[in-house]
C-alpha atoms as a PDB file:
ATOM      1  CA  UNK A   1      22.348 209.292-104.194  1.00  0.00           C
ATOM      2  CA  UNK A   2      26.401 209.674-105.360  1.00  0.00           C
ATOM      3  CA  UNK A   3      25.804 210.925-108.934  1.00  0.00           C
ATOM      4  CA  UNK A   4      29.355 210.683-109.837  1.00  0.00           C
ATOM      5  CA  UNK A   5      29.979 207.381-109.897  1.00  0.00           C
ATOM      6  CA  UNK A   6      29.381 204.268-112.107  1.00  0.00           C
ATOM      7  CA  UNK A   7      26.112 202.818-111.749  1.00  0.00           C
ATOM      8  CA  UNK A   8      25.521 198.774-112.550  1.00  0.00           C
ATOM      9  CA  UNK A   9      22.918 196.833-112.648  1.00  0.00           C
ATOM     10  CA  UNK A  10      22.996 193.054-111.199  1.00  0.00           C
ATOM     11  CA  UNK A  11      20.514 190.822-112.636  1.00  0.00           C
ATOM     12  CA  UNK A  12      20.101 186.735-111.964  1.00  0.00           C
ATOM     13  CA  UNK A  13      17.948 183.819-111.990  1.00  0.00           C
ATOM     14  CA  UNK A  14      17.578 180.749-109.790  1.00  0.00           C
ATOM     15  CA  UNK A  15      16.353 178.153-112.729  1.00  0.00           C
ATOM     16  CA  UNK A  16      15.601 177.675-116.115  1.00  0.00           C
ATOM     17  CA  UNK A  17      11.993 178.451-115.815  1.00  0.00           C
ATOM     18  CA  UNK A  18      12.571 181.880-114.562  1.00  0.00           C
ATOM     19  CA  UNK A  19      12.574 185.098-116.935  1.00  0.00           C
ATOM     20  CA  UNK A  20      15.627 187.556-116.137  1.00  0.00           C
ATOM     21  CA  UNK A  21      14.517 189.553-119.094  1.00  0.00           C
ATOM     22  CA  UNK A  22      11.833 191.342-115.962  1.00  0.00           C
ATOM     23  CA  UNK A  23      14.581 192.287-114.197  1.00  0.00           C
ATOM     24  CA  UNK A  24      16.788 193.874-117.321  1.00  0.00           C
ATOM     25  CA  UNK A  25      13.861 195.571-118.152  1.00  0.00           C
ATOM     26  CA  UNK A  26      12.654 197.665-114.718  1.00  0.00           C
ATOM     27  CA  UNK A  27      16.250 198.068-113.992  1.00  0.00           C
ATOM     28  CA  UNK A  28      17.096 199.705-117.318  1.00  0.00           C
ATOM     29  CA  UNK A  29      13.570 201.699-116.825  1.00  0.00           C
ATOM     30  CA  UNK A  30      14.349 202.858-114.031  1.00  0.00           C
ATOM     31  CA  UNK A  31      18.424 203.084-114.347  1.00  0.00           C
ATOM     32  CA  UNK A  32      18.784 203.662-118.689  1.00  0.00           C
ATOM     33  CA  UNK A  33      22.527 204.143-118.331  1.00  0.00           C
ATOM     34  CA  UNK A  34      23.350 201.087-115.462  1.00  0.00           C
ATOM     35  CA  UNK A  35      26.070 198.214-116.674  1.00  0.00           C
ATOM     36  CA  UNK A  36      24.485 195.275-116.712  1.00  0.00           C
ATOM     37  CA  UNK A  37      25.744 191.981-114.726  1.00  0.00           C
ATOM     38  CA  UNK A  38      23.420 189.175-115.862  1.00  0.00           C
ATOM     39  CA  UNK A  39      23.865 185.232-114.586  1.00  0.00           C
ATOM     40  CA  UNK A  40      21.704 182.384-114.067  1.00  0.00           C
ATOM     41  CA  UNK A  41      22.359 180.323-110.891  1.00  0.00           C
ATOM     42  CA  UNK A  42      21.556 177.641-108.402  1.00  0.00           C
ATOM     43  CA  UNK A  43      21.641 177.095-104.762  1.00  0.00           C
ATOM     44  CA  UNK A  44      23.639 173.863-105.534  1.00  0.00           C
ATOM     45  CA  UNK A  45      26.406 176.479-107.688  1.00  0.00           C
ATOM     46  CA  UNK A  46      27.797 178.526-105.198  1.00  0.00           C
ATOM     47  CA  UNK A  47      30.188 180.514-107.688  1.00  0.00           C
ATOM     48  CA  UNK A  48      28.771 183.268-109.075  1.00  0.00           C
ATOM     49  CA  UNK A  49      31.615 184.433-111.746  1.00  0.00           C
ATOM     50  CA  UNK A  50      29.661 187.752-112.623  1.00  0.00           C
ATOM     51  CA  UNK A  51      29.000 188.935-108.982  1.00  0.00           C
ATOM     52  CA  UNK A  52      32.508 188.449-108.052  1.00  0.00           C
ATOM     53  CA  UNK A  53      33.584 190.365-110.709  1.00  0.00           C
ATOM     54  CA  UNK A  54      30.903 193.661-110.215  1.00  0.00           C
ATOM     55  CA  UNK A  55      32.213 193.322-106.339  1.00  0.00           C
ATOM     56  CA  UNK A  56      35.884 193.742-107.930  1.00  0.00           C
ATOM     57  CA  UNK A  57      35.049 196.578-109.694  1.00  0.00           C
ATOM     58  CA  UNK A  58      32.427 198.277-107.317  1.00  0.00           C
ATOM     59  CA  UNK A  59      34.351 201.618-105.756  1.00  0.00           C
ATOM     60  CA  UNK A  60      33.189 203.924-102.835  1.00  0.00           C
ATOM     61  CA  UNK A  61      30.688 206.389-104.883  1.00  0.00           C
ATOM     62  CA  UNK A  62      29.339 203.461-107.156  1.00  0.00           C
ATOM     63  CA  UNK A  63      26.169 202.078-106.974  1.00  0.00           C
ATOM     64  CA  UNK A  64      24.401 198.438-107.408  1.00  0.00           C
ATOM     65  CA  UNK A  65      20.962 198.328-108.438  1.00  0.00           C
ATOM     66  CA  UNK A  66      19.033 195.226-107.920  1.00  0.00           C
ATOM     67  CA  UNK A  67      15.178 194.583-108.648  1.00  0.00           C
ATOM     68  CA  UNK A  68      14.745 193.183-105.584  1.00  0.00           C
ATOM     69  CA  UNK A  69      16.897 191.947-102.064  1.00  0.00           C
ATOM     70  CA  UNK A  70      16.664 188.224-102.808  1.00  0.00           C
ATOM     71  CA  UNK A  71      18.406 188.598-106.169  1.00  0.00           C
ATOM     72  CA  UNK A  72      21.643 189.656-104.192  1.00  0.00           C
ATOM     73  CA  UNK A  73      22.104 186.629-102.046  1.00  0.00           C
ATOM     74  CA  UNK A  74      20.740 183.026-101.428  1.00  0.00           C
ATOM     75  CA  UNK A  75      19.763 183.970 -97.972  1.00  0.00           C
ATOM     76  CA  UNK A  76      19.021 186.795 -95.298  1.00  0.00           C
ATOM     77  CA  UNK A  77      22.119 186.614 -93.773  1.00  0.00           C
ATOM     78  CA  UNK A  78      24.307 186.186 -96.178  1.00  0.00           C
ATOM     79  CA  UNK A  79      22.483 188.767 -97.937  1.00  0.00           C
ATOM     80  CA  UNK A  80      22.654 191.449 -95.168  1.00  0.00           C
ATOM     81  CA  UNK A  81      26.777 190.489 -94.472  1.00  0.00           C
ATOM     82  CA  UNK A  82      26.887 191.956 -97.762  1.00  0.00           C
ATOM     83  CA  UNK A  83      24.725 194.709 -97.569  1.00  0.00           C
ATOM     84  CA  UNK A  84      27.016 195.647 -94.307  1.00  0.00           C
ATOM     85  CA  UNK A  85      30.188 195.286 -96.197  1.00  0.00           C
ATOM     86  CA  UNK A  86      29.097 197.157 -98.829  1.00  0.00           C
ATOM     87  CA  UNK A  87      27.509 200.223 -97.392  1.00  0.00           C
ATOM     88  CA  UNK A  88      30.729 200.081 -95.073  1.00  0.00           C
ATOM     89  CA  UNK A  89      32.693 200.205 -98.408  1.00  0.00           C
ATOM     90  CA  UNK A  90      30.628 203.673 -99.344  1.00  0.00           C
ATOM     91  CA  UNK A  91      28.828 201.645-102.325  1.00  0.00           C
ATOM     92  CA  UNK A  92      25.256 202.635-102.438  1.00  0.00           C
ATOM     93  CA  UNK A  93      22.522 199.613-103.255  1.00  0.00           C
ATOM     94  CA  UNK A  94      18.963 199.949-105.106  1.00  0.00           C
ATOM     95  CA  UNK A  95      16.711 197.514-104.357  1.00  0.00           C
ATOM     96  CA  UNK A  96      13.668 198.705-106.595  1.00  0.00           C
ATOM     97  CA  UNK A  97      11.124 196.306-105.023  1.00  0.00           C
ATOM     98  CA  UNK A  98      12.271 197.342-101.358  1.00  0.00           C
ATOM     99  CA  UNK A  99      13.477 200.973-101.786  1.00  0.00           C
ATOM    100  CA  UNK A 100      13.138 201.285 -97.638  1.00  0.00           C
ATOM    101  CA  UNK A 101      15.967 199.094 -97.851  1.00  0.00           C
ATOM    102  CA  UNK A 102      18.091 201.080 -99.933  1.00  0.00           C
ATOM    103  CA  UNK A 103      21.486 202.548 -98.135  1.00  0.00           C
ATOM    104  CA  UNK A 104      20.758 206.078 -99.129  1.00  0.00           C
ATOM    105  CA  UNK A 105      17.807 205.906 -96.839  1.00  0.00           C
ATOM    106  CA  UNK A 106      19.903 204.733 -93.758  1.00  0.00           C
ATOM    107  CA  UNK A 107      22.869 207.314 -94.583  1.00  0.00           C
ATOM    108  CA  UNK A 108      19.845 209.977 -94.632  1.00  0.00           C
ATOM    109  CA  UNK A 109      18.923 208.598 -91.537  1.00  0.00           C
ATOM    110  CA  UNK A 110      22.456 208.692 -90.171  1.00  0.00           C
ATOM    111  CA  UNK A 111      23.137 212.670 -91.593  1.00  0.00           C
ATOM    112  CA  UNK A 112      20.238 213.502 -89.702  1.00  0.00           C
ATOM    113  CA  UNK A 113      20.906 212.066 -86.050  1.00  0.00           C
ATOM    114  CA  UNK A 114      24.355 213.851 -86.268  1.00  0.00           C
ATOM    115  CA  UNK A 115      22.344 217.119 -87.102  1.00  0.00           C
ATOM    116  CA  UNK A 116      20.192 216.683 -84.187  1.00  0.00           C
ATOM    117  CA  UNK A 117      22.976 215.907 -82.030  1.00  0.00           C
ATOM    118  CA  UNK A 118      25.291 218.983 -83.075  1.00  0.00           C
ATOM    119  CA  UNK A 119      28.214 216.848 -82.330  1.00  0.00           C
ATOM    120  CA  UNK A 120      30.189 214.516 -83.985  1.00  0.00           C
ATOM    121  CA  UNK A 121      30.525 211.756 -80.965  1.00  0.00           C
ATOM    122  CA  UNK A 122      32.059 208.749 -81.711  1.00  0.00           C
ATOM    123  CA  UNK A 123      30.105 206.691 -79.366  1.00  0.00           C
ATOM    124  CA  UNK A 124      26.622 208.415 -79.966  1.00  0.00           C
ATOM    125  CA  UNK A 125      27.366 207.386 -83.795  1.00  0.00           C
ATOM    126  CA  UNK A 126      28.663 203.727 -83.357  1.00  0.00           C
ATOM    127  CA  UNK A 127      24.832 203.750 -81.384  1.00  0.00           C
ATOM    128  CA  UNK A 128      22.767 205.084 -84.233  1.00  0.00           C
ATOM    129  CA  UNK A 129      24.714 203.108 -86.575  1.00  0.00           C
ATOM    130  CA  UNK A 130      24.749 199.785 -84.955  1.00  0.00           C
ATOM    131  CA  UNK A 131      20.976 200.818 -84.655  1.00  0.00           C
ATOM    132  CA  UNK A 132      20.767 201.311 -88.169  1.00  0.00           C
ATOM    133  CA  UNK A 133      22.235 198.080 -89.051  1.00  0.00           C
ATOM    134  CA  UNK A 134      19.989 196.036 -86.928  1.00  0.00           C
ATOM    135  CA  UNK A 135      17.042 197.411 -88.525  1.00  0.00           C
ATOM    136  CA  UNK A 136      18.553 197.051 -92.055  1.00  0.00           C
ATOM    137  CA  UNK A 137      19.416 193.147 -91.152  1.00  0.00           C
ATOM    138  CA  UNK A 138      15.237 192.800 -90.329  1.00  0.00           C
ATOM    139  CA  UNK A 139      14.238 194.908 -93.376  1.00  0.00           C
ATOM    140  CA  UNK A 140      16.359 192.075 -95.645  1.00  0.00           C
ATOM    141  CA  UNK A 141      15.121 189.516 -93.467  1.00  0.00           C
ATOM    142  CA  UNK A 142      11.494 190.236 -93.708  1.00  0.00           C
ATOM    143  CA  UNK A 143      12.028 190.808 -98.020  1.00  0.00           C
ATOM    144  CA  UNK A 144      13.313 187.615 -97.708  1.00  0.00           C
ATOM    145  CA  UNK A 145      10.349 186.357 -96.038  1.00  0.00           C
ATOM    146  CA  UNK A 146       7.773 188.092 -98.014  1.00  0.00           C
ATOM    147  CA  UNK A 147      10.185 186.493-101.411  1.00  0.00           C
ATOM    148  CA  UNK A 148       9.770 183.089-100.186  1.00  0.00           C
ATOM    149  CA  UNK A 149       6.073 183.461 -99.921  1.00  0.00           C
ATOM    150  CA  UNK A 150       5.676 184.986-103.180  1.00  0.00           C
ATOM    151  CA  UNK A 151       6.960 181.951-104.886  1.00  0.00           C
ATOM    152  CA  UNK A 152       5.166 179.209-102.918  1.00  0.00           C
ATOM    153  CA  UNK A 153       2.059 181.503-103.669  1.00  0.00           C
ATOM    154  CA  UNK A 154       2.949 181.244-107.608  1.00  0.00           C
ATOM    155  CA  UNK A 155       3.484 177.256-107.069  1.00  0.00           C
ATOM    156  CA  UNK A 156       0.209 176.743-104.700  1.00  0.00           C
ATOM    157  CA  UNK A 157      -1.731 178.407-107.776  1.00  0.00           C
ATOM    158  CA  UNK A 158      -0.320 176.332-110.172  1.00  0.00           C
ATOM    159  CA  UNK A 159      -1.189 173.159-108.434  1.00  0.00           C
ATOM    160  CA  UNK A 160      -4.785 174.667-108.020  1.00  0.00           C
ATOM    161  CA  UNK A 161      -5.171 175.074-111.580  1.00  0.00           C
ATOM    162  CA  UNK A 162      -4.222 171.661-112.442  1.00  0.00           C
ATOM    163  CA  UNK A 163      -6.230 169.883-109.684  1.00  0.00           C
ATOM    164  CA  UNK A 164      -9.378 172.018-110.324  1.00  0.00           C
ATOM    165  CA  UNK A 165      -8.918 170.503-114.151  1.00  0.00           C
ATOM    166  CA  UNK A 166      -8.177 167.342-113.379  1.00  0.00           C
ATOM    167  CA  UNK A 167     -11.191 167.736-111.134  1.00  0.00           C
ATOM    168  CA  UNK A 168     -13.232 168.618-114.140  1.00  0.00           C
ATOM    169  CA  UNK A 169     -11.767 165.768-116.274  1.00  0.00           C
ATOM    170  CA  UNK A 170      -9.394 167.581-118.190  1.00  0.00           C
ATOM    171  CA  UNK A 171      -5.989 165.480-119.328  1.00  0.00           C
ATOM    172  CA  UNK A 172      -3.401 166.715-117.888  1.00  0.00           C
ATOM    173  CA  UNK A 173      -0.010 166.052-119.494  1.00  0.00           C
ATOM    174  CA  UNK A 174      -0.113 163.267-122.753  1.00  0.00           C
ATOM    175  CA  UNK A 175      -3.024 160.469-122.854  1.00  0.00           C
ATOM    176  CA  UNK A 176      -1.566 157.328-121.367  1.00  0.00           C
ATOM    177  CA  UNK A 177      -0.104 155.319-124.566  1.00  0.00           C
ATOM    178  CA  UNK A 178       0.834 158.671-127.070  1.00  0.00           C
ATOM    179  CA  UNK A 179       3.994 159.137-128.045  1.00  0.00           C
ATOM    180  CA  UNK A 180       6.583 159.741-125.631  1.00  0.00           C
ATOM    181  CA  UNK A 181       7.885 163.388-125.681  1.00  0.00           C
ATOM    182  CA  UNK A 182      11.362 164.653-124.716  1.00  0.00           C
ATOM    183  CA  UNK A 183      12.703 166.631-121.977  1.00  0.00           C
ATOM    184  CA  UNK A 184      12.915 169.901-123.845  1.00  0.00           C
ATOM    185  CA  UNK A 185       9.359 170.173-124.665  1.00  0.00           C
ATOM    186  CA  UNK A 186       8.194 168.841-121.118  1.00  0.00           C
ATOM    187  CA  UNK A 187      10.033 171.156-119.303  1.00  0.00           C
ATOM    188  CA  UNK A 188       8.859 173.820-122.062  1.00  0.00           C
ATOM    189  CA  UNK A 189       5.100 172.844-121.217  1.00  0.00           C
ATOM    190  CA  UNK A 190       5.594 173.145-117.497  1.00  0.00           C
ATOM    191  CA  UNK A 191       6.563 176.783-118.073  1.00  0.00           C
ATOM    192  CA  UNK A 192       4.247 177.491-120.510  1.00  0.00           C
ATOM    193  CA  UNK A 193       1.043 176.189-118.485  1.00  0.00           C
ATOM    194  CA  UNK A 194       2.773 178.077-115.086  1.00  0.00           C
ATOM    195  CA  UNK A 195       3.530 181.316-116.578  1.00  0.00           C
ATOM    196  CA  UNK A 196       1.439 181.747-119.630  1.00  0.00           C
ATOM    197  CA  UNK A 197      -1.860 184.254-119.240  1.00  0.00           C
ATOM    198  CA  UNK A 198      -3.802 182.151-121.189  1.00  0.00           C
ATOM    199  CA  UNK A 199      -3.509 179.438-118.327  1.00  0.00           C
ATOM    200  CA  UNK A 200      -1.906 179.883-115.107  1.00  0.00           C
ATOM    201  CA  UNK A 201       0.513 182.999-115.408  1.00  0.00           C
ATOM    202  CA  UNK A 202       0.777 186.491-115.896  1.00  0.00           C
ATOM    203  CA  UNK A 203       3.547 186.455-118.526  1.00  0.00           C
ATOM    204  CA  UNK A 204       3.458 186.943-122.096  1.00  0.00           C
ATOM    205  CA  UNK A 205       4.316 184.635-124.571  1.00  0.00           C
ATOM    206  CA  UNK A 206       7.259 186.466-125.931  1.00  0.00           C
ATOM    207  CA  UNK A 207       8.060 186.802-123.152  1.00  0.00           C
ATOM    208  CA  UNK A 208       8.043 183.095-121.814  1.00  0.00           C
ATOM    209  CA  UNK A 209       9.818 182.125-125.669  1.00  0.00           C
ATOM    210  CA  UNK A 210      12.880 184.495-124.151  1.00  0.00           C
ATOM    211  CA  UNK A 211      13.256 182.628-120.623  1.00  0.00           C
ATOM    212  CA  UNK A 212      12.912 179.176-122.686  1.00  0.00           C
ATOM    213  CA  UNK A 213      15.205 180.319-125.712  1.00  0.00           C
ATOM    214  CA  UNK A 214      12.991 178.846-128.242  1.00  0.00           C
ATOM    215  CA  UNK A 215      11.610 179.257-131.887  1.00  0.00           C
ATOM    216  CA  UNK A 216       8.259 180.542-132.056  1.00  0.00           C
ATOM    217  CA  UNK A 217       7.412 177.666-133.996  1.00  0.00           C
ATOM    218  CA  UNK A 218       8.149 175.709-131.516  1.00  0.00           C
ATOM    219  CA  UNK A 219       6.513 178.096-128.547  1.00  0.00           C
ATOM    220  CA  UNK A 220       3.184 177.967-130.257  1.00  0.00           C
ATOM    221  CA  UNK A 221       3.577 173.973-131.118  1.00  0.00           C
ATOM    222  CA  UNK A 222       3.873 173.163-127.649  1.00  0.00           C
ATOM    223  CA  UNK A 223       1.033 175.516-126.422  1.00  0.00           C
ATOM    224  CA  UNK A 224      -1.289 174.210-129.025  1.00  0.00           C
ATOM    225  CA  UNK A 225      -0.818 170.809-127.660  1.00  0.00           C
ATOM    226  CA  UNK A 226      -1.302 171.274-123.733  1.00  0.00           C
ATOM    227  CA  UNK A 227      -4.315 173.169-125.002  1.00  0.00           C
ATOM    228  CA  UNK A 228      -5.614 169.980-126.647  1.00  0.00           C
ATOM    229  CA  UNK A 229      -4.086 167.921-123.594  1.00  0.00           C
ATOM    230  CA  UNK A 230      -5.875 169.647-121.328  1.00  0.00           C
ATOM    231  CA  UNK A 231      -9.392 169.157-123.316  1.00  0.00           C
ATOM    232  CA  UNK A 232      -9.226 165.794-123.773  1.00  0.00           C
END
C-alpha cells in the first residue's frame, strides 16, 4: 500500500438500531491514524453529505478504509462503479472484512502479469485489466450477497427467540391493558432484546446504550422490564 498519502476512514449505518461505534473501533484498530467520515443513512436518503465530501478530498496515493464492501454503497453495482472509478483515480480501498477485495491486491496482480509478460503492451494490459475488473465486480457482488444474508440470519434468529418464548408462554411485549409506553422506549426494547447477550444478541450493553444514545438509567430501566415482560 501508498504510505505517503492520507489515510481515512468511512464509517455508516443504515438505521437507528445499528451500532457504528463497531466499525470506528476495528477501523481505528487496525488504521490508529485514519480520518474518520462517520454518517447514518437510509436507502430512502440518497445524499450522503460526508461521502461526497471524503470523495472531494480523496487524491491519487490516498486511501479509504471501510469495515466492510456494503458500507460503501447501497448496492453491488453501484458499489463496484465506484470501486472502478476509484482505483482508476489511483485511490487505494480497505475493505477489512473482504481484504481479497482490496485494490492493492488487484494492482499486485496487475505488476505481476506485466513482469511475466516483459512488455509493456497496451492491448495485453487493457486484457488483464478488464480481467481484473470483472473479477473485482463478482468479488463485491458476492460480499454483497454474503451481507444480505448475514442480516436476514440476525432477523430469522430474532424471530426464533421470540416464537420459541411465546411458545413457552412467555409475554412478549406489555400485558394487554398496562400502560401504554412511548415510541422511544419501544424502539429501545426492540434493540435491546435483538442485540443484547443476555437475550438475543452478541452486543454489550454499553455498547447497545451508544447506538441508542441513552442514559444508563434508562438502558437498565427498559431491560429490567422486557425481562419481567418476558416472564410473565
Amino acid at each position: 500500500m501508498n504510505n505517503t498519502g492520507k489515510i481515512y476512514g468511512y464509517c455508516r449505518i443504515s438505521t437507528l438500531q445499528q451500532s457504528i461505534e463497531r466499525q470506528v473501533r476495528n477501523i481505528l484498530r487496525a488504521y490508529p491514524s485514519a480520518i474518520l467520515y462517520e454518517e447514518a443513512y437510509t436507502g430512502t436518503k440518497i445524499d450522503r453529505p460526508k461521502f461526497k465530501t471524503l470523495l472531494r478530498l480523496v487524491k491519487p496515493g490516498d486511501t479509504i478504509v471501510f469495515d466492510e464492501v456494503s458500507r460503501m454503497s447501497r448496492n453491488a453495482e453501484e458499489g463496484f462503479e465506484l470501486y472502478k472509478e476509484l482505483y482508476d483515480k489511483g485511490v487505494e480501498l480497505v475493505f477489512l472484512k473482504e481484504p481479497h477485495i482490496n485494490t492493492e491486491t488487484y494492482r499486485k496482480t496487475l505488476s505481476s502479469q506485466i513482469a511475466m509478460t516483459g512488455e509493456r503492451v497496451d492491448y495485453i494490459l487493457e486484457g488483464v485489466n478488464k480481467y481484473l475488473m470483472s473479477l473485482a465486480k463478482e468479488q463485491i457482488r458476492l460480499a454483497f450477497v454474503q451481507s444480505q444474508k448475514e442480516v436476514e440470519y440476525l432477523q430469522q434468529r430474532t424471530r426464533e427467540g421470540i416464537e420459541t418464548a411465546r411458545a413457552n408462554g412467555k409475554q412478549i411485549g406489555r400485558p394487554v391493558g398496562s400502560t401504554s409506553e412511548t415510541k422511544k422506549s419501544k424502539e429501545a426494547k426492540r434493540a435491546i432484546l435483538k442485540y443484547s447477550k443476555d437475550f438475543n444478541g452478541m452486543m454489550k450493553d454499553v455498547e447497545i446504550m451508544r447506538m441508542l444514545g441513552c442514559a444508563r438509567k434508562s438502558y437498565y430501566k427498559w431491560k429490567k422490564e422486557l425481562r419481567l415482560e418476558m416472564t410473565v
